[in-house]
N, C-alpha and C. Protein backbone atom coordinates (compact mmCIF):
# COMPACT_ATOMS: atom_id res chain seq x y z
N UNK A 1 -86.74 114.76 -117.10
CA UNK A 1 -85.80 114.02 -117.93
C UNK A 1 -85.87 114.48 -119.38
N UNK A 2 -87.18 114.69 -119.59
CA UNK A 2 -87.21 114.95 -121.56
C UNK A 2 -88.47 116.09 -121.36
N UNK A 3 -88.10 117.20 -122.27
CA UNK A 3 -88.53 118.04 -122.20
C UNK A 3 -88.90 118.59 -123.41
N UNK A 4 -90.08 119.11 -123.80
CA UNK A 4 -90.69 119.33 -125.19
C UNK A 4 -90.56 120.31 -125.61
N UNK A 5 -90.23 121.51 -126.82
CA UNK A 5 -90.01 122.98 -127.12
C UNK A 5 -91.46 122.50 -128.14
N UNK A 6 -92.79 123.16 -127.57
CA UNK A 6 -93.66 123.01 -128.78
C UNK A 6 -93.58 124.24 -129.97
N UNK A 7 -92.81 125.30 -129.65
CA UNK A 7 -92.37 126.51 -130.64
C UNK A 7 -91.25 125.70 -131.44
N UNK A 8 -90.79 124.48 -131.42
CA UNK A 8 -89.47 124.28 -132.36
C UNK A 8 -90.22 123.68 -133.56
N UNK A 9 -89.54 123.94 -134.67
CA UNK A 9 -90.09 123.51 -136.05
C UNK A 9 -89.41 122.26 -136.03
N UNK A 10 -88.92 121.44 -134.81
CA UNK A 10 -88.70 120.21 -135.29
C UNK A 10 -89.96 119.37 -134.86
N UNK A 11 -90.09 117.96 -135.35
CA UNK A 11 -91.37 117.39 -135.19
C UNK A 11 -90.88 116.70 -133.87
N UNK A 12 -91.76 116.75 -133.10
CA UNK A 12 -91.68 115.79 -131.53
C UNK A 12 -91.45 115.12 -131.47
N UNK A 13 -90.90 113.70 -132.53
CA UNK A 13 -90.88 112.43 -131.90
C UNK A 13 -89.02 112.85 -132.38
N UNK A 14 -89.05 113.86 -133.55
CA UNK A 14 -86.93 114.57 -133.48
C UNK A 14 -86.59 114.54 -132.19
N UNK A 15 -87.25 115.65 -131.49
CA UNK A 15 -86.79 115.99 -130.25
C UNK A 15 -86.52 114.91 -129.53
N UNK A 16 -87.43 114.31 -129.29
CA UNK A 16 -87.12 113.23 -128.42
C UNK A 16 -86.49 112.31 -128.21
N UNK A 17 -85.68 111.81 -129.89
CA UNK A 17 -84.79 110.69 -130.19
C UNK A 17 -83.77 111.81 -129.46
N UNK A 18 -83.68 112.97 -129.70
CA UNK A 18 -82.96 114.46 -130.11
C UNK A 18 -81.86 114.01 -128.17
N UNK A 19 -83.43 114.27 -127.39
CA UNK A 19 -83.00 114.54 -125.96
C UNK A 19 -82.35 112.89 -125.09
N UNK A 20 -83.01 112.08 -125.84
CA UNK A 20 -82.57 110.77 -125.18
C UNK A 20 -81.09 110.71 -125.80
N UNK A 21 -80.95 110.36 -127.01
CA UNK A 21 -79.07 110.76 -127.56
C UNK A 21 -78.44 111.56 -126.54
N UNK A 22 -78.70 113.03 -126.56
CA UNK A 22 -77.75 113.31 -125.33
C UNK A 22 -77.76 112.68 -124.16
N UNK A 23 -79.06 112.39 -123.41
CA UNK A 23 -79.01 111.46 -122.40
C UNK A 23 -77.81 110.37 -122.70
N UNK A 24 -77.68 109.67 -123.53
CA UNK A 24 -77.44 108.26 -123.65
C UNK A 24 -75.72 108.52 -124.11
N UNK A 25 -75.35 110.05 -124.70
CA UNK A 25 -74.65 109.98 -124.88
C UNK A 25 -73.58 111.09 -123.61
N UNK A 26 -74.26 111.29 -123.04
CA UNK A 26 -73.66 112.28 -121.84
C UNK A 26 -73.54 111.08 -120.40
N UNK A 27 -74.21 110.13 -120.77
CA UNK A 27 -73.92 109.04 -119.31
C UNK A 27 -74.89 108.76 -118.87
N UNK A 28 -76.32 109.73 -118.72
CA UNK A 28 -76.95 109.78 -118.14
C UNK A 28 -77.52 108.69 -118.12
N UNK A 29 -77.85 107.86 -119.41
CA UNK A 29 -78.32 106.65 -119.19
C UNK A 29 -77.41 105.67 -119.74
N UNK A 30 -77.03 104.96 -118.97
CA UNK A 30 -75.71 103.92 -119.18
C UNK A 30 -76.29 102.85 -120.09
N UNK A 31 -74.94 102.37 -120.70
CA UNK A 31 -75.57 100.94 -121.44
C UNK A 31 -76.20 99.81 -120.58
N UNK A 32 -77.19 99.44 -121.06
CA UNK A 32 -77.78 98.18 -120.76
C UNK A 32 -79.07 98.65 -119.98
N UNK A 33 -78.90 99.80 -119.46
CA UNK A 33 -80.31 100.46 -118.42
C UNK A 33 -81.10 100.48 -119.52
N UNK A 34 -82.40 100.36 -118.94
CA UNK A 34 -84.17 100.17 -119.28
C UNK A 34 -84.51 101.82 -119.88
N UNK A 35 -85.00 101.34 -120.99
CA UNK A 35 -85.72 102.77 -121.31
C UNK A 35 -87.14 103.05 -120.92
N UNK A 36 -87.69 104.15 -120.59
CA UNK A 36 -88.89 104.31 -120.20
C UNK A 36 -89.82 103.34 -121.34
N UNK A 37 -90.72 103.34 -120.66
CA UNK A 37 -91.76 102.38 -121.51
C UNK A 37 -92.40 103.51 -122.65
N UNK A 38 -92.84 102.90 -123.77
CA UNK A 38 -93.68 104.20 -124.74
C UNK A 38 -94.88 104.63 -123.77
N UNK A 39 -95.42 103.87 -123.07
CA UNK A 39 -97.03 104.15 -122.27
C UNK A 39 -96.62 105.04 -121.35
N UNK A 40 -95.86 104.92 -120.15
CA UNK A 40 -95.41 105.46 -119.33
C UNK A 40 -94.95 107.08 -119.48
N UNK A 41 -94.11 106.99 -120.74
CA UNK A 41 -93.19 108.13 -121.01
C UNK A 41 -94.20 109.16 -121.73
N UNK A 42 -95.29 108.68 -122.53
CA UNK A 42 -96.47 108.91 -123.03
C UNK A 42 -97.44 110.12 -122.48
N UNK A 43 -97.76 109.19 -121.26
CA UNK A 43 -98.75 109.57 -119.90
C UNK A 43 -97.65 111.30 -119.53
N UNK A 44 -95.92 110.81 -119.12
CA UNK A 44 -95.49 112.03 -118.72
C UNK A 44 -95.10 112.96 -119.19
N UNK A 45 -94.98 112.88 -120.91
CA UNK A 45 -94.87 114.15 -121.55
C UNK A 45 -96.43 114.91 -122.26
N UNK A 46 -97.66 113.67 -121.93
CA UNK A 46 -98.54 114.09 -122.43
C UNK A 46 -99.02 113.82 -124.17
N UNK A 47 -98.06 113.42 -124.68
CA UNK A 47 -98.65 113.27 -126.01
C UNK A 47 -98.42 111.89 -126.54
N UNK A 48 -99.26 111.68 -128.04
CA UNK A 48 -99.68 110.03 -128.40
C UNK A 48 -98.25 109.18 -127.96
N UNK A 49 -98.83 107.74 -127.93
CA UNK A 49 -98.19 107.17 -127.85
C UNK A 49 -97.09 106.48 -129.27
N UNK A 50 -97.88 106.92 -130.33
CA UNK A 50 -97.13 106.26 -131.43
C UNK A 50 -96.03 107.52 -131.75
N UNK A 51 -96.16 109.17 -131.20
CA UNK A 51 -94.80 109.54 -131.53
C UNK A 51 -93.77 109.48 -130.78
N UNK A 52 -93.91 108.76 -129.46
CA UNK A 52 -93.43 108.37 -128.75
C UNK A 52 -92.05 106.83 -129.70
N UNK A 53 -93.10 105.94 -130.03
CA UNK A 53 -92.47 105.06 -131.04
C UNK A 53 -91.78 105.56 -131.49
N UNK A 54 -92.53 106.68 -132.38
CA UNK A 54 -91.36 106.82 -133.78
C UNK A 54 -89.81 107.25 -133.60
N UNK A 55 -90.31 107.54 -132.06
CA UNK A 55 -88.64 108.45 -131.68
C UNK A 55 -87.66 106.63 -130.95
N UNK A 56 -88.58 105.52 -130.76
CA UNK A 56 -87.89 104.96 -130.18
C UNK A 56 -87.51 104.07 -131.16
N UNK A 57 -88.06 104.10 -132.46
CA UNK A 57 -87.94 103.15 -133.66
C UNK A 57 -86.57 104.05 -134.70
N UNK A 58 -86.47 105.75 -134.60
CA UNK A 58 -85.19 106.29 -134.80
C UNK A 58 -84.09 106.20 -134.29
N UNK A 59 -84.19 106.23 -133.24
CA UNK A 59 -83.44 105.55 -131.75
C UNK A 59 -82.49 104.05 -132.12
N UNK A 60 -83.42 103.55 -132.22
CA UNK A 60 -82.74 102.14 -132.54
C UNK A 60 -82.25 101.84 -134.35
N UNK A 61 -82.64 102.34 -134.91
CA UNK A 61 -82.13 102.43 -136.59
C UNK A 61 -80.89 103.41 -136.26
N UNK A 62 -80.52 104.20 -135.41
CA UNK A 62 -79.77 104.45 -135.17
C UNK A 62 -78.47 104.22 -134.35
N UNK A 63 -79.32 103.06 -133.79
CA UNK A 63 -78.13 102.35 -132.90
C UNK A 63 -77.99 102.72 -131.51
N UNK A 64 -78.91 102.99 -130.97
CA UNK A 64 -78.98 103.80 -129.70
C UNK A 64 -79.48 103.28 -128.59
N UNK A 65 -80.93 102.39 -129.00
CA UNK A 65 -81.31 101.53 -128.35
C UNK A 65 -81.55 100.03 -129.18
N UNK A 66 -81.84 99.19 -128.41
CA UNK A 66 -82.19 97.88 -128.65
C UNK A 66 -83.85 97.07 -128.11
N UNK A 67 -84.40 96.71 -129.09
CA UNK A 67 -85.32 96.35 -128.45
C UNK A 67 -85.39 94.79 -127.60
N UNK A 68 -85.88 94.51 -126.25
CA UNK A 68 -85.98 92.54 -126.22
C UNK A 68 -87.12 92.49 -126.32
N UNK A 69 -87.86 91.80 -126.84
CA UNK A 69 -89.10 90.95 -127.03
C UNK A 69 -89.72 91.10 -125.29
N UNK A 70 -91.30 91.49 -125.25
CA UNK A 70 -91.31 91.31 -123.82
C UNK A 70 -91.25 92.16 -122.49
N UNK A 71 -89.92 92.85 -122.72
CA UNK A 71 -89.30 93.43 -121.84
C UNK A 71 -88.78 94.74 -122.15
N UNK A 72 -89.17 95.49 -123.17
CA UNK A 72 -89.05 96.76 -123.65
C UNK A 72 -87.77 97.15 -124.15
N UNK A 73 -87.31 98.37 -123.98
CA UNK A 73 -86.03 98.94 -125.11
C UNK A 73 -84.93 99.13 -124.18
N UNK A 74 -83.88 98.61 -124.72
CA UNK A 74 -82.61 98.91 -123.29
C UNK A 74 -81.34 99.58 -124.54
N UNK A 75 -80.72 100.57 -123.48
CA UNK A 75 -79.66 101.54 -123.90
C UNK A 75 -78.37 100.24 -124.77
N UNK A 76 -78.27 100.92 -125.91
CA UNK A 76 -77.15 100.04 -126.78
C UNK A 76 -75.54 100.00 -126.19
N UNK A 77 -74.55 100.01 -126.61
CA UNK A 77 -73.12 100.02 -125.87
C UNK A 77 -72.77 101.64 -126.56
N UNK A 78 -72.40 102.87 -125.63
CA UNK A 78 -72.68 103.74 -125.78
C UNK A 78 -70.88 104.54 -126.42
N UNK A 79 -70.02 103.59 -125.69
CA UNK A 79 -68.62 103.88 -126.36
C UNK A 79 -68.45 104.10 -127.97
N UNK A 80 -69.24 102.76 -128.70
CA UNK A 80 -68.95 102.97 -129.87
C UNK A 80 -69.78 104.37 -130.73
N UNK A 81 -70.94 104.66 -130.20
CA UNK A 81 -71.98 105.55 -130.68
C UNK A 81 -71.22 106.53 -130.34
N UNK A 82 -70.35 107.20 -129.40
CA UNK A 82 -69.68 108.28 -129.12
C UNK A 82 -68.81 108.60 -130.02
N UNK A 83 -68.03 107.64 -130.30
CA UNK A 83 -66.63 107.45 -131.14
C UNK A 83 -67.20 108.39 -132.41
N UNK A 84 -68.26 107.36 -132.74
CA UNK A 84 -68.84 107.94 -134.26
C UNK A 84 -69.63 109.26 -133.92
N UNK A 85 -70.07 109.99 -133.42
CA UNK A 85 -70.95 110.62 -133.37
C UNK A 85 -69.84 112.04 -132.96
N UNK A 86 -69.07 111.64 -132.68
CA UNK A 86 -68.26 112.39 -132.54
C UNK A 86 -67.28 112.65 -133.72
N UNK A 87 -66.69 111.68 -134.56
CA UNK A 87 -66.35 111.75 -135.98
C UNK A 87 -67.20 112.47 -136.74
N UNK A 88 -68.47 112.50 -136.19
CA UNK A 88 -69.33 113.18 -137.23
C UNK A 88 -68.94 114.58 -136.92
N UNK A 89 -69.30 114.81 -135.63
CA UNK A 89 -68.90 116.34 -135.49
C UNK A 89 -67.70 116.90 -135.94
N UNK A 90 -66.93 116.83 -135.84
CA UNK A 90 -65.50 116.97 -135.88
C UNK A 90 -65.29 117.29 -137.48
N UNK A 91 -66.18 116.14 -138.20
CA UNK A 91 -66.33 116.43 -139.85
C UNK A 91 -67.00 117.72 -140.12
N UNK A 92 -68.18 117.50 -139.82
CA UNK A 92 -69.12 118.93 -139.79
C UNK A 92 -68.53 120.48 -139.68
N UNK A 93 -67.52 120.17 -138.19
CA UNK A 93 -66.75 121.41 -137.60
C UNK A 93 -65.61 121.52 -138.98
N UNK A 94 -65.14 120.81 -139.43
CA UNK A 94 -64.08 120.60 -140.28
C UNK A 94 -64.86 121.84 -141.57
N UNK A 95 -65.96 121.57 -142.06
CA UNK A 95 -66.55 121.90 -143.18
C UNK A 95 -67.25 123.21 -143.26
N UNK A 96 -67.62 123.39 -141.44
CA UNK A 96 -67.79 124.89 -141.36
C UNK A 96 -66.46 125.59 -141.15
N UNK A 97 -65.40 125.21 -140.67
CA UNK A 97 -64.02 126.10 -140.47
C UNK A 97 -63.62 126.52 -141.78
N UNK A 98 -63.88 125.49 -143.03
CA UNK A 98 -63.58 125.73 -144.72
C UNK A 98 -64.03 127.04 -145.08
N UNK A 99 -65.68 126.52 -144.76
CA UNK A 99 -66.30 127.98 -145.53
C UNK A 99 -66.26 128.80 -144.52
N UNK A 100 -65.77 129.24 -143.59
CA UNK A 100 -65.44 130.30 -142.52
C UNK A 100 -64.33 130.76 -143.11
N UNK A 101 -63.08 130.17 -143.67
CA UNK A 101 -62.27 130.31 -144.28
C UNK A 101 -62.54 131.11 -145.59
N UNK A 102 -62.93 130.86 -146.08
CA UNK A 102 -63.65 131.02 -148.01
C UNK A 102 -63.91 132.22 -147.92
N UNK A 103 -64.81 132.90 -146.91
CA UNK A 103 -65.53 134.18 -146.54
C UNK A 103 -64.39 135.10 -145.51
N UNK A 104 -63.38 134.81 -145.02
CA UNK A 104 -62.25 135.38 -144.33
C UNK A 104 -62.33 135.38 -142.34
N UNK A 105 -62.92 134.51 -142.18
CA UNK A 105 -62.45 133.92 -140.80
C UNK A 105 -61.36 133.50 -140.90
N UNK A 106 -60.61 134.63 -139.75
CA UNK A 106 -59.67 133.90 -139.64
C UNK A 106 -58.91 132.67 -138.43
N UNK A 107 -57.85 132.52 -137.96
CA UNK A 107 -57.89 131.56 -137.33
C UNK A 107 -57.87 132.07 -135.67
N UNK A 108 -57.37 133.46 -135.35
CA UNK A 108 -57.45 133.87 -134.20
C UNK A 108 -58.98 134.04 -133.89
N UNK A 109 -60.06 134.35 -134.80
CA UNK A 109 -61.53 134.64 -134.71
C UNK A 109 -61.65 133.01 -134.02
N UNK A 110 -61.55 132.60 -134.74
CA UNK A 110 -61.99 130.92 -134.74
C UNK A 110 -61.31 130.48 -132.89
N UNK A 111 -60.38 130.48 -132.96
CA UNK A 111 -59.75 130.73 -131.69
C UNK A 111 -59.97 130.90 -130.60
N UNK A 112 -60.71 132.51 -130.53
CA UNK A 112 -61.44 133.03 -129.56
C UNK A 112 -62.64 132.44 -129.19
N UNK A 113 -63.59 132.02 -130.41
CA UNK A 113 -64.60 131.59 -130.26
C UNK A 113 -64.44 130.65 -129.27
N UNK A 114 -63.68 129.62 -129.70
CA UNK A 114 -63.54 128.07 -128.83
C UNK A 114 -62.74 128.47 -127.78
N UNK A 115 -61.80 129.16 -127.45
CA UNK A 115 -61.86 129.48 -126.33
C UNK A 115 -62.67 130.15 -125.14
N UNK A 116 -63.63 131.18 -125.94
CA UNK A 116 -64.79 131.21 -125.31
C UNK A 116 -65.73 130.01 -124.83
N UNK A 117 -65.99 129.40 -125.19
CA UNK A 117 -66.60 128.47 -125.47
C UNK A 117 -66.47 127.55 -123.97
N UNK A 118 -64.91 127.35 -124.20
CA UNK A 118 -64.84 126.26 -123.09
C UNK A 118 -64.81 126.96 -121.71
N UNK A 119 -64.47 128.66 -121.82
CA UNK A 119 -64.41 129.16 -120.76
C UNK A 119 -65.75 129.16 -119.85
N UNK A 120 -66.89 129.58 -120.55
CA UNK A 120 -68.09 128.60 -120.24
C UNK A 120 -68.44 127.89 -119.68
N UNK A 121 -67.83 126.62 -120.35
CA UNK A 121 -67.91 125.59 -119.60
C UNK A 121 -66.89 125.67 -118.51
N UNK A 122 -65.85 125.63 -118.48
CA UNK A 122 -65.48 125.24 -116.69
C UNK A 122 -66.03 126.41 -115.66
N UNK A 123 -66.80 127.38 -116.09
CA UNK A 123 -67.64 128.32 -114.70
C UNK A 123 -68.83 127.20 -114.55
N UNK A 124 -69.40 126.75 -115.37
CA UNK A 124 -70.23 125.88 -115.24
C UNK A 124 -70.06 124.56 -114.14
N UNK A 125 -68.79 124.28 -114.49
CA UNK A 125 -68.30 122.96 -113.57
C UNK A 125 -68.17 122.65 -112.38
């Protein structure tokens, strides 16, 4: 389910908010389903339990999960986190197409790319 790159210069408990987001935001884990426990998830990736936290305490400052008292961390309502998270991209993409622009990308380059891109994906499908 979650998988560690110990060569990435991001810090482990990134990754992990990193890999559950896509989880949470690809379906895989639906709203309202149970998140692994910190102990549990701990034991199966092997490392402490508090960076385990920190990814589930980013997680939820982010809106991703929810904690109940008791009964551990359950997946937030995942429609609205998409909406936005996807506005974000879309901004981002917006701001690299500018300065792709600025430097002389043009729009057939740009084009190809994303059509590459998706061609990709449906061999994949």
């Amino acid at each position: 389910m979650i998988t560690i790159d110990y060569q990435s210069k991001l810090p482990l408990y990134e990754q992990i908010a990193e890999r559950f987001q896509s989880l949470i935001l690809g379906g895989a884990l639906t709203s309202g389903s149970q998140m692994p426990s910190v102990r549990s998830l701990a034991i199966d990736l092997s490392i402490n339990p508090n960076t385990i936290q920190k990814a589930f305490s980013l997680l939820e400052q982010q809106g991703f999960i929810y904690p109940v008292k008791g009964r551990g961390s359950f997946v937030s309502d995942t429609e609205e986190l998409a909406r936005k998270k996807k506005l974000s991209l879309l901004k981002e993409m917006k701001e690299l197409l500018e300065k792709g622009k600025m430097i002389g990308i043009t729009r057939s380059e740009y084009l190809s790319v994303i059509e590459e891109l998706y061609q990709k994906e449906d061999k994949n499908d």
